[in-house]
PDB file of N, CA and C in Angstrom:
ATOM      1  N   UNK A   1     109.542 117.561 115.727  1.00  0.00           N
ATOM      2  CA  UNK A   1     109.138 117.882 114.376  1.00  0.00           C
ATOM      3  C   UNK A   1     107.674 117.493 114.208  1.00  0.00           C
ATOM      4  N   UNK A   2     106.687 118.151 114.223  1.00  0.00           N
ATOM      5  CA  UNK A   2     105.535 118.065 114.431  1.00  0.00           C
ATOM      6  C   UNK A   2     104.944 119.097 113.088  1.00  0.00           C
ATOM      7  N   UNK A   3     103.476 119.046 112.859  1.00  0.00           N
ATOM      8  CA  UNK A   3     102.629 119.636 111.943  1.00  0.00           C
ATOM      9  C   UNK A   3     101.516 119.515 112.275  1.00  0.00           C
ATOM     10  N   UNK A   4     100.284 120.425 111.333  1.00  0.00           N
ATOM     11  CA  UNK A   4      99.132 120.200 112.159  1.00  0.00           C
ATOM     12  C   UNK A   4      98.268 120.810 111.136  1.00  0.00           C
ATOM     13  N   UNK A   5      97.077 120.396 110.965  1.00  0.00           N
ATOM     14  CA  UNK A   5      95.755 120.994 110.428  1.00  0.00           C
ATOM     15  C   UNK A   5      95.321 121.843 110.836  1.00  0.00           C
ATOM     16  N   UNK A   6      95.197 122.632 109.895  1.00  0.00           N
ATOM     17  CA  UNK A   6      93.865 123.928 110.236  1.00  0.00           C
ATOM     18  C   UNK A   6      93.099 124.192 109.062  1.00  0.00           C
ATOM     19  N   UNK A   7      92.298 124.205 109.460  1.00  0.00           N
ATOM     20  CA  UNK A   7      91.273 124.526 108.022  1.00  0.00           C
ATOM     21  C   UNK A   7      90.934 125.877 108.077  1.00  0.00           C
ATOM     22  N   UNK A   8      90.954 126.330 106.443  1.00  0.00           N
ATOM     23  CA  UNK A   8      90.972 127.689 106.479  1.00  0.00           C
ATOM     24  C   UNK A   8      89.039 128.345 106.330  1.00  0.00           C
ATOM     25  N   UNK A   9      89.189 128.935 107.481  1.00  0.00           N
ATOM     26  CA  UNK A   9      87.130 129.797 107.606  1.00  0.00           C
ATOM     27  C   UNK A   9      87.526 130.884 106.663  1.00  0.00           C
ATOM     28  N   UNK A  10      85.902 130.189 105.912  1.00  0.00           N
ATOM     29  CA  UNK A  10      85.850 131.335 105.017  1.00  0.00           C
ATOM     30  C   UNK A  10      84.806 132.171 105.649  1.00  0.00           C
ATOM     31  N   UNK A  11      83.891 133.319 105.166  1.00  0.00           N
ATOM     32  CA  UNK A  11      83.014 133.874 105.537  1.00  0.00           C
ATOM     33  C   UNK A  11      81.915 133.142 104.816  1.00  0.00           C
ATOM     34  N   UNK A  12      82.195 132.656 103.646  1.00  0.00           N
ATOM     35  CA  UNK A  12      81.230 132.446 102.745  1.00  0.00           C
ATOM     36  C   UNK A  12      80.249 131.321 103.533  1.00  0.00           C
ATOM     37  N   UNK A  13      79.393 130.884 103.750  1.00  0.00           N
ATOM     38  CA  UNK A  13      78.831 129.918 104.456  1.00  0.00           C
ATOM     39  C   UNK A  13      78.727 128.731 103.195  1.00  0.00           C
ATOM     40  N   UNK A  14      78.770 127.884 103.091  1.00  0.00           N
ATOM     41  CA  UNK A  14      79.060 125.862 102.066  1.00  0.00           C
ATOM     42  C   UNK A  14      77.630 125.361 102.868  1.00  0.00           C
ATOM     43  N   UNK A  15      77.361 125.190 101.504  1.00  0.00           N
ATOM     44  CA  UNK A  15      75.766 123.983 101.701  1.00  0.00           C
ATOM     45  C   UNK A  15      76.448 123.109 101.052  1.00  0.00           C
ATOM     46  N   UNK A  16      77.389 122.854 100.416  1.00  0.00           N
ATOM     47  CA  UNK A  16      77.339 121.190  99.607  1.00  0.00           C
ATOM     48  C   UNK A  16      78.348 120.860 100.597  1.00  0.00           C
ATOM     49  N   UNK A  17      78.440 120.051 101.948  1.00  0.00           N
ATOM     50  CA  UNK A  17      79.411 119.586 103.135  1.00  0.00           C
ATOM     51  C   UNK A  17      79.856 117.881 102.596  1.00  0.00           C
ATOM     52  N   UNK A  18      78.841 117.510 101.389  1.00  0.00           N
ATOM     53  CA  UNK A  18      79.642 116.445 100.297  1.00  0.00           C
ATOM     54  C   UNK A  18      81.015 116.501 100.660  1.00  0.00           C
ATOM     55  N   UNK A  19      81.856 117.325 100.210  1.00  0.00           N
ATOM     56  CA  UNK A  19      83.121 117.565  99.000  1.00  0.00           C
ATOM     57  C   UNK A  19      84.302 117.963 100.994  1.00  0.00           C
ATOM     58  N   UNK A  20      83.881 118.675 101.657  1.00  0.00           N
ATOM     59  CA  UNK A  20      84.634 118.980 103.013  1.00  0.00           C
ATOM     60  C   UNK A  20      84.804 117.630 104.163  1.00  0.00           C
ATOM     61  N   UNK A  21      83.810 116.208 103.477  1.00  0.00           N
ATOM     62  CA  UNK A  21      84.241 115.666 104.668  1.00  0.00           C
ATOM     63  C   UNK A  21      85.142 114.114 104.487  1.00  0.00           C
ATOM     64  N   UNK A  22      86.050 114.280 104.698  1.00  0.00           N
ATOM     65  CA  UNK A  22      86.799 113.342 104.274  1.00  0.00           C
ATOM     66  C   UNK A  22      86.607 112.101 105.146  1.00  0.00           C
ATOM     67  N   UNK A  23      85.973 110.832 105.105  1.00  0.00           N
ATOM     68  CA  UNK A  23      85.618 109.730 105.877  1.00  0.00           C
ATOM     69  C   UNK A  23      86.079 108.288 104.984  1.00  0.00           C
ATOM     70  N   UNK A  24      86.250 107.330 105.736  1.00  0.00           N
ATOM     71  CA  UNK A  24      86.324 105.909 104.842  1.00  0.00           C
ATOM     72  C   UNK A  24      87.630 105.415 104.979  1.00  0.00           C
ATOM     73  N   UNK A  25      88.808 106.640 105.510  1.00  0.00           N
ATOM     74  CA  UNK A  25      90.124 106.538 105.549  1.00  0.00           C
ATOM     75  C   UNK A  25      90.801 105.680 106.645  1.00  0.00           C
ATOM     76  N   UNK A  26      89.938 105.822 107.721  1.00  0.00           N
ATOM     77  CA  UNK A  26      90.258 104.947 108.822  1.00  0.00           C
ATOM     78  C   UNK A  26      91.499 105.751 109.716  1.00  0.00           C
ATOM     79  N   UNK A  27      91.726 107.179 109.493  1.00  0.00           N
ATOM     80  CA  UNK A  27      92.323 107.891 110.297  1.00  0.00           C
ATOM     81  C   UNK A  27      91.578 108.861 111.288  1.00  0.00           C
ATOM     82  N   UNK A  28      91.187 108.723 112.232  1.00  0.00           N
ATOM     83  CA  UNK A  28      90.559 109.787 113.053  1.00  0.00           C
ATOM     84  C   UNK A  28      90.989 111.219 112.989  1.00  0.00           C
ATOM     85  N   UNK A  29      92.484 111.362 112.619  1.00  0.00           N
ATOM     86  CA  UNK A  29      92.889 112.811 112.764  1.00  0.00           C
ATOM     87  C   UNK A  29      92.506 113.009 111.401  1.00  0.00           C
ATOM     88  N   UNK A  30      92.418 112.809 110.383  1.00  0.00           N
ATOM     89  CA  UNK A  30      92.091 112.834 109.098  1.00  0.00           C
ATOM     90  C   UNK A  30      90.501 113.215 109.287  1.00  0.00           C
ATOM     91  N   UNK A  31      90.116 112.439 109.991  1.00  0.00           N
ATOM     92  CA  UNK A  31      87.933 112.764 110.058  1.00  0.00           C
ATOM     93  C   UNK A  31      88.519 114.276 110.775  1.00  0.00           C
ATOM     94  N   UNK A  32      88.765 114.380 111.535  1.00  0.00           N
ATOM     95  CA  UNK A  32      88.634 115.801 112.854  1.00  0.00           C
ATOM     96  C   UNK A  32      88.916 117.036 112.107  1.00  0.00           C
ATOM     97  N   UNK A  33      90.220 116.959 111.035  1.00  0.00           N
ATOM     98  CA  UNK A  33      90.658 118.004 110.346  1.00  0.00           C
ATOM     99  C   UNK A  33      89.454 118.936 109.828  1.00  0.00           C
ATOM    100  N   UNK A  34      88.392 118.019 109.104  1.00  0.00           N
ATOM    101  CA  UNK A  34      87.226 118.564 109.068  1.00  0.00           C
ATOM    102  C   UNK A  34      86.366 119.269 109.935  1.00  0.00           C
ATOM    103  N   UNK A  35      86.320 119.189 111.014  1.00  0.00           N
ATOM    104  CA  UNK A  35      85.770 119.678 112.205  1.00  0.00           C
ATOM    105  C   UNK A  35      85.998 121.100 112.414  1.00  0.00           C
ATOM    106  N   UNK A  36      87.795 121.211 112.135  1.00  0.00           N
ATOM    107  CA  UNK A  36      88.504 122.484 112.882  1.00  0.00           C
ATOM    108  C   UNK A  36      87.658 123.714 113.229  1.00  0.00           C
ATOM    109  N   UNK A  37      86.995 124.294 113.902  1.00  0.00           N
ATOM    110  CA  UNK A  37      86.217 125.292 114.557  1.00  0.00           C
ATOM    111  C   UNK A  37      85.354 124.935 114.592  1.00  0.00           C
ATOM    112  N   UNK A  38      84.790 123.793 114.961  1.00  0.00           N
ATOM    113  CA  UNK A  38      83.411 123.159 115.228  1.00  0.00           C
ATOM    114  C   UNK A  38      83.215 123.178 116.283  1.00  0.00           C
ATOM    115  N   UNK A  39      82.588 123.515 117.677  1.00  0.00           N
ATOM    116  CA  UNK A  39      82.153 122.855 119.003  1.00  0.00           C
ATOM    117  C   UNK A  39      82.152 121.556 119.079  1.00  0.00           C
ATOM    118  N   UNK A  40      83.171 120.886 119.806  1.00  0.00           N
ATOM    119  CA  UNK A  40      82.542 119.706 120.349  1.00  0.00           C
ATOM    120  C   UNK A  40      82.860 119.490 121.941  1.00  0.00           C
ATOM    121  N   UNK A  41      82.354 118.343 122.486  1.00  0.00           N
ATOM    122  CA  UNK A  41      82.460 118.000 123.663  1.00  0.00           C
ATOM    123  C   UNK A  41      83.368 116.430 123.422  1.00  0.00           C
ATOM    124  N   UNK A  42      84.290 116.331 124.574  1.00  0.00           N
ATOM    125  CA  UNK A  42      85.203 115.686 124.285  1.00  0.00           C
ATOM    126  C   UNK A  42      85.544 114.602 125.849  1.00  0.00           C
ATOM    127  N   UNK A  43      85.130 113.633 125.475  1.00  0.00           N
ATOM    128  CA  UNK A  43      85.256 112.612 126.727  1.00  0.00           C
ATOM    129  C   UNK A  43      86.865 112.053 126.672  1.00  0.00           C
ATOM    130  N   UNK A  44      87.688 111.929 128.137  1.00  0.00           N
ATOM    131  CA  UNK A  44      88.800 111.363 127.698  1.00  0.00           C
ATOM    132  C   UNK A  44      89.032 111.177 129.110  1.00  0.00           C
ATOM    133  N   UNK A  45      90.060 110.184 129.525  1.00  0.00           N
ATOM    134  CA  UNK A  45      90.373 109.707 130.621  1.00  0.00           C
ATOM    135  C   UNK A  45      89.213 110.418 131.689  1.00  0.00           C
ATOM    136  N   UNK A  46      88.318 110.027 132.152  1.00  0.00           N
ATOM    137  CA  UNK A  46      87.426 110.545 133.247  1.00  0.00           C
ATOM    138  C   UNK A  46      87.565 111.812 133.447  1.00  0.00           C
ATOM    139  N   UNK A  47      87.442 112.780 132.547  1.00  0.00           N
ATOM    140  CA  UNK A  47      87.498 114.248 132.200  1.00  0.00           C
ATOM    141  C   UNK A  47      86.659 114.638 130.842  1.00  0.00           C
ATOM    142  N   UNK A  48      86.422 115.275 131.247  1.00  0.00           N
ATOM    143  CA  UNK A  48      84.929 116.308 129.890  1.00  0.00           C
ATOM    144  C   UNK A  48      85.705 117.703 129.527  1.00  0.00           C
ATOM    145  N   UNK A  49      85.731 117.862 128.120  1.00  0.00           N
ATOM    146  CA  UNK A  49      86.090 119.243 127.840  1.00  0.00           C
ATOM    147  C   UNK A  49      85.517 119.520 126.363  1.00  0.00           C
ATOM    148  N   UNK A  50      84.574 120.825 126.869  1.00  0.00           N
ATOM    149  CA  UNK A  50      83.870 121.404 125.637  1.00  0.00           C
ATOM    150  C   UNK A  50      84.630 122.544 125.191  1.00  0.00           C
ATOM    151  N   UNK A  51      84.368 122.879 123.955  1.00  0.00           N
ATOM    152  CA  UNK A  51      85.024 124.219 123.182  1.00  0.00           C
ATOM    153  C   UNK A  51      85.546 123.595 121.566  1.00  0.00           C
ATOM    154  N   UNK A  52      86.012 124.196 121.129  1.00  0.00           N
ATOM    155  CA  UNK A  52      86.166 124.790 119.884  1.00  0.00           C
ATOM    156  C   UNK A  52      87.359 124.001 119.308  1.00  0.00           C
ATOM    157  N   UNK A  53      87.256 122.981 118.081  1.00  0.00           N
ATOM    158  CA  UNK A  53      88.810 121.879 117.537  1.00  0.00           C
ATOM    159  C   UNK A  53      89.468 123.255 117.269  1.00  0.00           C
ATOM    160  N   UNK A  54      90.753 123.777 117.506  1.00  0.00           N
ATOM    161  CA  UNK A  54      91.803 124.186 116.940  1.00  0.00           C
ATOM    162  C   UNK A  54      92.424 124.056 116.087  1.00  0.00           C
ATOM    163  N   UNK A  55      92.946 122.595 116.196  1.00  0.00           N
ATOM    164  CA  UNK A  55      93.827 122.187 115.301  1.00  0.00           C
ATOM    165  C   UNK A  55      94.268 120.942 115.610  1.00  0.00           C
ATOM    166  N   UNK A  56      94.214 119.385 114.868  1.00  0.00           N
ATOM    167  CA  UNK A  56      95.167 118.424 114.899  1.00  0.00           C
ATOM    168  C   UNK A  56      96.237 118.287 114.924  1.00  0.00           C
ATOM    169  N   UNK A  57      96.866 117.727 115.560  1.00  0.00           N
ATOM    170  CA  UNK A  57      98.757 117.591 115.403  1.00  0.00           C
ATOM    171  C   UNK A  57      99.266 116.542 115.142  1.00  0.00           C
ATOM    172  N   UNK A  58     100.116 116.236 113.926  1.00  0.00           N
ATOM    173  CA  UNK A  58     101.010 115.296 113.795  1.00  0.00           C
ATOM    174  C   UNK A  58     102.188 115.552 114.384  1.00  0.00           C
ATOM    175  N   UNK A  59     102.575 113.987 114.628  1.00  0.00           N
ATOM    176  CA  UNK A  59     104.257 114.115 115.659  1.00  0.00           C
ATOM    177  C   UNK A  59     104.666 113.068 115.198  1.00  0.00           C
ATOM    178  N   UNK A  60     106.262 113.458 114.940  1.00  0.00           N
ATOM    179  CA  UNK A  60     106.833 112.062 113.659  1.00  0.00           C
ATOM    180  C   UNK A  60     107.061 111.093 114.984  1.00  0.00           C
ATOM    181  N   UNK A  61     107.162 109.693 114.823  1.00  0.00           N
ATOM    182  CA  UNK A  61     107.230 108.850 115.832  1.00  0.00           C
ATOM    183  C   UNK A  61     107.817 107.699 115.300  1.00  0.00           C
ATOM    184  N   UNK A  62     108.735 107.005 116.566  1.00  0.00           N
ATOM    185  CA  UNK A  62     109.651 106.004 115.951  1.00  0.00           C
ATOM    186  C   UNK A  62     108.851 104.950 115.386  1.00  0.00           C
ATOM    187  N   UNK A  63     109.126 104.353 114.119  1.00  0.00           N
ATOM    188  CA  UNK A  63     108.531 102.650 114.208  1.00  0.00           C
ATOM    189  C   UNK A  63     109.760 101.734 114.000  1.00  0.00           C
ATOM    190  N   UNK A  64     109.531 100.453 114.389  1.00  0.00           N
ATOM    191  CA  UNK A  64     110.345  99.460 114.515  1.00  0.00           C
ATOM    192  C   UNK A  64     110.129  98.803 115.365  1.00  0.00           C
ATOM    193  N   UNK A  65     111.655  98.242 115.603  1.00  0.00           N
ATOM    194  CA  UNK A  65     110.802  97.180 117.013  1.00  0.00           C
ATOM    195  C   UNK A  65     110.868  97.227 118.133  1.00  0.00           C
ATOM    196  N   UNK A  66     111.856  98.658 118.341  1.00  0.00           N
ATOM    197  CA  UNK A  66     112.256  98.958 119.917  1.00  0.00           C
ATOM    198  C   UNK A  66     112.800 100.573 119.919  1.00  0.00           C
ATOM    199  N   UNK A  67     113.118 100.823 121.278  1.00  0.00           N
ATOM    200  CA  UNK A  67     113.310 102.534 121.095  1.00  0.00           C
ATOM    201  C   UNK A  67     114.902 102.142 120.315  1.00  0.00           C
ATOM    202  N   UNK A  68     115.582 100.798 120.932  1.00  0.00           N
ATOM    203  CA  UNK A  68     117.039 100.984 120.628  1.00  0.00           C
ATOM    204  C   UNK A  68     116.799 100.401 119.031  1.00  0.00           C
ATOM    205  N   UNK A  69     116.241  99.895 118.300  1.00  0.00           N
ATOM    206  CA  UNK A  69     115.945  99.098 117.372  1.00  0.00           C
ATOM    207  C   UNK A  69     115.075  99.902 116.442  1.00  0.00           C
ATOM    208  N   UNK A  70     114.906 101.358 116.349  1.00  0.00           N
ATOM    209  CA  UNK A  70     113.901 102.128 115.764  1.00  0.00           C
ATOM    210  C   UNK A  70     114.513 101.822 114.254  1.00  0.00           C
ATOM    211  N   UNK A  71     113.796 101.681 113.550  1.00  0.00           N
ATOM    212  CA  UNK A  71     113.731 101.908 111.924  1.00  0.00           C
ATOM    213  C   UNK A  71     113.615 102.765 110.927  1.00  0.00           C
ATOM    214  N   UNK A  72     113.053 104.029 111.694  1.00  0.00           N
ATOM    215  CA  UNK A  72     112.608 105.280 111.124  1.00  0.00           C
ATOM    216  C   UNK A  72     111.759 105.845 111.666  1.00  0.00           C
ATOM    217  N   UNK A  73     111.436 106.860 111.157  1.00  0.00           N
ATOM    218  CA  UNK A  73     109.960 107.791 111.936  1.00  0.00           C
ATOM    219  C   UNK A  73     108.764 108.072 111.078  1.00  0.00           C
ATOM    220  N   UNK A  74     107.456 108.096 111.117  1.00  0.00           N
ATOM    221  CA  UNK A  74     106.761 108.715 110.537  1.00  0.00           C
ATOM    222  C   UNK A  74     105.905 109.436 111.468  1.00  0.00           C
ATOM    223  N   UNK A  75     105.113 110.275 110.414  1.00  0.00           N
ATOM    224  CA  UNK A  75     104.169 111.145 111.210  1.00  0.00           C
ATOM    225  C   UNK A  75     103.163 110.798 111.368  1.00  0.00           C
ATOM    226  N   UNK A  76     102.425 110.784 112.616  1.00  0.00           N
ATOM    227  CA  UNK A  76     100.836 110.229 112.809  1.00  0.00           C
ATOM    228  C   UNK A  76     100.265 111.466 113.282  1.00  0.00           C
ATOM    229  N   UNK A  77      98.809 111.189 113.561  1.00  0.00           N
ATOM    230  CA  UNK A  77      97.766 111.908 114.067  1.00  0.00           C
ATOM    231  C   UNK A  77      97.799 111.502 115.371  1.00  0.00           C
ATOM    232  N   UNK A  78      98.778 112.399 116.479  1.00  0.00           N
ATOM    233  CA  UNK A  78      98.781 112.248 117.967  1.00  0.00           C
ATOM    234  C   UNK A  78      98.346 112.915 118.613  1.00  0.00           C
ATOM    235  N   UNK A  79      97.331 114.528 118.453  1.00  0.00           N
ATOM    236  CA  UNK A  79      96.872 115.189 119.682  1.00  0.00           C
ATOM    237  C   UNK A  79      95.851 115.804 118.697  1.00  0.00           C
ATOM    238  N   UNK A  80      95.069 116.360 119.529  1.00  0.00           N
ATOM    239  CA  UNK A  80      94.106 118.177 119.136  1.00  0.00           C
ATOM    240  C   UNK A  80      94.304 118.613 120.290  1.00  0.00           C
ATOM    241  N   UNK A  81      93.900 120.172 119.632  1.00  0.00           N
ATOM    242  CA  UNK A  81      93.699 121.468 120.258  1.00  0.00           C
ATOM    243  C   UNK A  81      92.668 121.935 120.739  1.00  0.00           C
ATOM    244  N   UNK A  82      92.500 121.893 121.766  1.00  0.00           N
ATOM    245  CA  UNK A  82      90.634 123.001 121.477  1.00  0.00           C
ATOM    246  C   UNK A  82      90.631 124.032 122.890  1.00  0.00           C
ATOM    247  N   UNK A  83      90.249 124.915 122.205  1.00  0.00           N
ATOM    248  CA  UNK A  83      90.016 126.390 122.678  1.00  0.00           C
ATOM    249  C   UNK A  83      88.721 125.587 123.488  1.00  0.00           C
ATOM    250  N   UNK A  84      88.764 125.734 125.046  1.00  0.00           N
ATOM    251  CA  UNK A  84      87.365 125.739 126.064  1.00  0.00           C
ATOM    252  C   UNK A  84      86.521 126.353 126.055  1.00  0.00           C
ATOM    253  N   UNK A  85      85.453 126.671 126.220  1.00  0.00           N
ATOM    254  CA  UNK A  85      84.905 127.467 126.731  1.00  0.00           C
ATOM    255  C   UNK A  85      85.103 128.320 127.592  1.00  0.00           C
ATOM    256  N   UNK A  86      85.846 128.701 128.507  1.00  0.00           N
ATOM    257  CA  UNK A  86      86.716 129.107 129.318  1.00  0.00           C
ATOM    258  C   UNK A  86      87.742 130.035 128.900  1.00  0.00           C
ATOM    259  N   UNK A  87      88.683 129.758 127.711  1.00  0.00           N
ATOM    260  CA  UNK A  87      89.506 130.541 126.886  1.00  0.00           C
ATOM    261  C   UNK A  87      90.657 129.752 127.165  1.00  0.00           C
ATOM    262  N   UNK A  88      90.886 128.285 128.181  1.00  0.00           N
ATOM    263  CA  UNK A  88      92.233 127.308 128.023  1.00  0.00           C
ATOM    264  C   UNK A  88      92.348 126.806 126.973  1.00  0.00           C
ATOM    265  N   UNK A  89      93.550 126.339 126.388  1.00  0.00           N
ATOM    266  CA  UNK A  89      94.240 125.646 125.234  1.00  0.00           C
ATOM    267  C   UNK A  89      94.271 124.349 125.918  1.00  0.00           C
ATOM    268  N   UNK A  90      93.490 123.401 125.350  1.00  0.00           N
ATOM    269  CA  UNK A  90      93.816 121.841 126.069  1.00  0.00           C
ATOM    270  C   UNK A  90      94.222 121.391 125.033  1.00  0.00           C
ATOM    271  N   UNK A  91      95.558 120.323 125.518  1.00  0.00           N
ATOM    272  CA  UNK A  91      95.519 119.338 124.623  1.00  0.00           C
ATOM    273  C   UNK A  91      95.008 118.036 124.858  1.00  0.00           C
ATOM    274  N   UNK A  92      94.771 117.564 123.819  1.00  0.00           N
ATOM    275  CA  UNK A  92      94.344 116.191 123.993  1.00  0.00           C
ATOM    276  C   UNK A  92      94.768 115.054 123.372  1.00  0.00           C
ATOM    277  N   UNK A  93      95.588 114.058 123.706  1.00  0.00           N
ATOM    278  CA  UNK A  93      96.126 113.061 122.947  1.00  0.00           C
ATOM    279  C   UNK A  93      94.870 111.953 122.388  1.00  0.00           C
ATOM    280  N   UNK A  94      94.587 111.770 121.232  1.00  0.00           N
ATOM    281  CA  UNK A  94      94.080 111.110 120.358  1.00  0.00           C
ATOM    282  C   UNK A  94      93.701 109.697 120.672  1.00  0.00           C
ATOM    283  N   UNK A  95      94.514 108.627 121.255  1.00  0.00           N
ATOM    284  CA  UNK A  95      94.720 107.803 121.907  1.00  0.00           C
ATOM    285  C   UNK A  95      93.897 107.169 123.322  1.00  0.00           C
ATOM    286  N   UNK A  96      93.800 108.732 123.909  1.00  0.00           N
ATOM    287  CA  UNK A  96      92.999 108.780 125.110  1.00  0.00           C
ATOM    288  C   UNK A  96      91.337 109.415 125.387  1.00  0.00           C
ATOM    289  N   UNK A  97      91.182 109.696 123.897  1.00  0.00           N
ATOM    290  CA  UNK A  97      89.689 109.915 124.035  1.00  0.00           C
ATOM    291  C   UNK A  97      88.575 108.493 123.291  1.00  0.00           C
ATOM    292  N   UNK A  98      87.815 108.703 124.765  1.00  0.00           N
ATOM    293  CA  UNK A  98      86.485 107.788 124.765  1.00  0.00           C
ATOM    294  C   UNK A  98      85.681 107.974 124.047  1.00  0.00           C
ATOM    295  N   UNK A  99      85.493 109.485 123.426  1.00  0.00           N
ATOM    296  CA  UNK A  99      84.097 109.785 122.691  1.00  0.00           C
ATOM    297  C   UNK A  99      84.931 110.927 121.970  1.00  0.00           C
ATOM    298  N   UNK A 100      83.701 111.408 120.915  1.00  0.00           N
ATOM    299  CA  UNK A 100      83.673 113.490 120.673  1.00  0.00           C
ATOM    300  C   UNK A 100      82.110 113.257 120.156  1.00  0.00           C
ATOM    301  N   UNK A 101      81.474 114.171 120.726  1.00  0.00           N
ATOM    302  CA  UNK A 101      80.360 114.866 120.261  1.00  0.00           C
ATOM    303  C   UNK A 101      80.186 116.193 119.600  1.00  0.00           C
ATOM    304  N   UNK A 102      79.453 115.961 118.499  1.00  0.00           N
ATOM    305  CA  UNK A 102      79.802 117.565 117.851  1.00  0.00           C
ATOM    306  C   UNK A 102      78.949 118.724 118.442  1.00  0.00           C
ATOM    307  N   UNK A 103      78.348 118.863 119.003  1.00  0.00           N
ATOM    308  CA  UNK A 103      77.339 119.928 119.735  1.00  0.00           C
ATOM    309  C   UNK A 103      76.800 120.929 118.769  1.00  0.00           C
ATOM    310  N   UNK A 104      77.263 120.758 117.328  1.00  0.00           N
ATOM    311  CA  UNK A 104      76.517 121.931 116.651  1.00  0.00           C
ATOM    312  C   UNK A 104      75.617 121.089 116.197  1.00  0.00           C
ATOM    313  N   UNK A 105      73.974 120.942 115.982  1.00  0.00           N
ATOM    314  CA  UNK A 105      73.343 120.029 115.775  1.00  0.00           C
ATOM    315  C   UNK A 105      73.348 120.115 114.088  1.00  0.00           C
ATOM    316  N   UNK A 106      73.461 121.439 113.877  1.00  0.00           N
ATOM    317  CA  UNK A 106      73.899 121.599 112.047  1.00  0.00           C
ATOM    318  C   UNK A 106      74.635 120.734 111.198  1.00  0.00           C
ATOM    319  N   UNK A 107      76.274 120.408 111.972  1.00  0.00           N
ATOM    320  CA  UNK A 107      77.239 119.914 112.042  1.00  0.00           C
ATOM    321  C   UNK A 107      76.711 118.668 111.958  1.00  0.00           C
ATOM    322  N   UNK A 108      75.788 117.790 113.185  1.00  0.00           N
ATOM    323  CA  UNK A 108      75.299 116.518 113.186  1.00  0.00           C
ATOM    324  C   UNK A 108      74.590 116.165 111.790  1.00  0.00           C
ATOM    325  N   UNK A 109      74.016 116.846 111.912  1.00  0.00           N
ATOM    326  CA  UNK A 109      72.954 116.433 110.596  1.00  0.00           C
ATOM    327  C   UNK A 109      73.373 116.712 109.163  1.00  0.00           C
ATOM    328  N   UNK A 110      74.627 117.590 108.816  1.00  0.00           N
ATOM    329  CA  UNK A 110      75.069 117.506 107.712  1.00  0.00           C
ATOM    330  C   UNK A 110      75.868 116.511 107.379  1.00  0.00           C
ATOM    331  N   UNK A 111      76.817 115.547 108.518  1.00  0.00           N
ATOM    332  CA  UNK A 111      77.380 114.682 108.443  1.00  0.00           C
ATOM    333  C   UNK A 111      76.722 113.915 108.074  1.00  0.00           C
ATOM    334  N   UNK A 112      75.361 113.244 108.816  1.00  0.00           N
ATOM    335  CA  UNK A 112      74.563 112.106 108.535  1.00  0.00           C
ATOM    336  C   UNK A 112      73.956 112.201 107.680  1.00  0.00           C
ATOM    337  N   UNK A 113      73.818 113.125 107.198  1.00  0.00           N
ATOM    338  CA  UNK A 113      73.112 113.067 105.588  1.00  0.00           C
ATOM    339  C   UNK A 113      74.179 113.161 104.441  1.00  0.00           C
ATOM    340  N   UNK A 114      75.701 113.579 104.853  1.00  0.00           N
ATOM    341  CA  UNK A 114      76.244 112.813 103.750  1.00  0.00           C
ATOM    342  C   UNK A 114      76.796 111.575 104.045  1.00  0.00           C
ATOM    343  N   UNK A 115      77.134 111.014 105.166  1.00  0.00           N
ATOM    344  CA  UNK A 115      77.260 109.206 105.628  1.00  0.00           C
ATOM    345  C   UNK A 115      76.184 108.490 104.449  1.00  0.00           C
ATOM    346  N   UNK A 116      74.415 109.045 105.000  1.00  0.00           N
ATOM    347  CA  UNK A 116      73.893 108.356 104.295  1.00  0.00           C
ATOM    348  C   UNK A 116      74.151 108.641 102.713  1.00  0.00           C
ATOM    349  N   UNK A 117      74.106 109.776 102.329  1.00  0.00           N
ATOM    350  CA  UNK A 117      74.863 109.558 100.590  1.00  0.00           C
ATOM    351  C   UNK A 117      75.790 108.402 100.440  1.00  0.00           C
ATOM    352  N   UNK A 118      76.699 108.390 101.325  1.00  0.00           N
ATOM    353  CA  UNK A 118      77.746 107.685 101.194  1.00  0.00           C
ATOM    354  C   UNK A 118      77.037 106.131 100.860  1.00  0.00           C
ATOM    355  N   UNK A 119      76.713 105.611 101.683  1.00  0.00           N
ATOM    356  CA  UNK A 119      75.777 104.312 102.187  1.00  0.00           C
ATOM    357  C   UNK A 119      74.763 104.413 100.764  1.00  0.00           C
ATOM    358  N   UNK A 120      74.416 105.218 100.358  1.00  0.00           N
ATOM    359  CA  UNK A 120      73.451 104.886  98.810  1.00  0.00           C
ATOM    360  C   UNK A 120      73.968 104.933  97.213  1.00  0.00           C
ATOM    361  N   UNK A 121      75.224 105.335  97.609  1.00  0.00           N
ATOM    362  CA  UNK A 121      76.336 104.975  96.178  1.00  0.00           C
ATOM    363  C   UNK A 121      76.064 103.744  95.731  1.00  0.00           C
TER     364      UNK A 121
END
């Protein structure tokens, strides 16, 4: 039982990237959702893979104190998607990446100029 983000492309092109980037939450799949069709490059277990976020995936997962001792399930932020450069579907578990770089330098600099908004509240 799984779910997943996609953000819907408009044609319209957004200058105010204010209001689209959700940060402060302390969920990584929560930051990425924002991303969805962004280029990035993606470091993870001694492997590199560039191309295009797809989509985040939640996967409900036991908590408690043991597999025999489970308490219930909730859903976390456990993988992305991204279309390669190449045209493969990789997945990538969340857990196991070292880095992401966004490679659109647009992308870079609209973030950091609303971080810094953020930082001058």
């Amino acid at each position: 039982d799984g779910s997943a983000c996609v953000t819907k492309v408009s044609s319209k092109k957004s200058t105010n990237w204010g209001n689209h980037f959700k940060v402060g939450e302390g969920l990584l799949g929560d930051f990425l959702c924002n991303l969805t069709g962004t280029e990035l490059e993606i470091r993870f277990e001694n492997e590199t893979v560039n191309g295009k976020l797809m989509l985040v995936e939640k996967t409900s997962v036991p908590i408690g104190k043991g597999d025999t001792n489970t308490v219930g399930h909730e859903k976390r932020w456990t993988s992305l998607q991204i279309l390669s450069n190449d045209g493969t579907i990789k997945k990538v578990y969340l857990d196991a990446i070292d880095d992401i770089r966004m490679r659109d330098t647009r992308m870079q600099e609209k973030l950091g100029n609303f971080l810094l908004s953020q930082a001058n509240r």
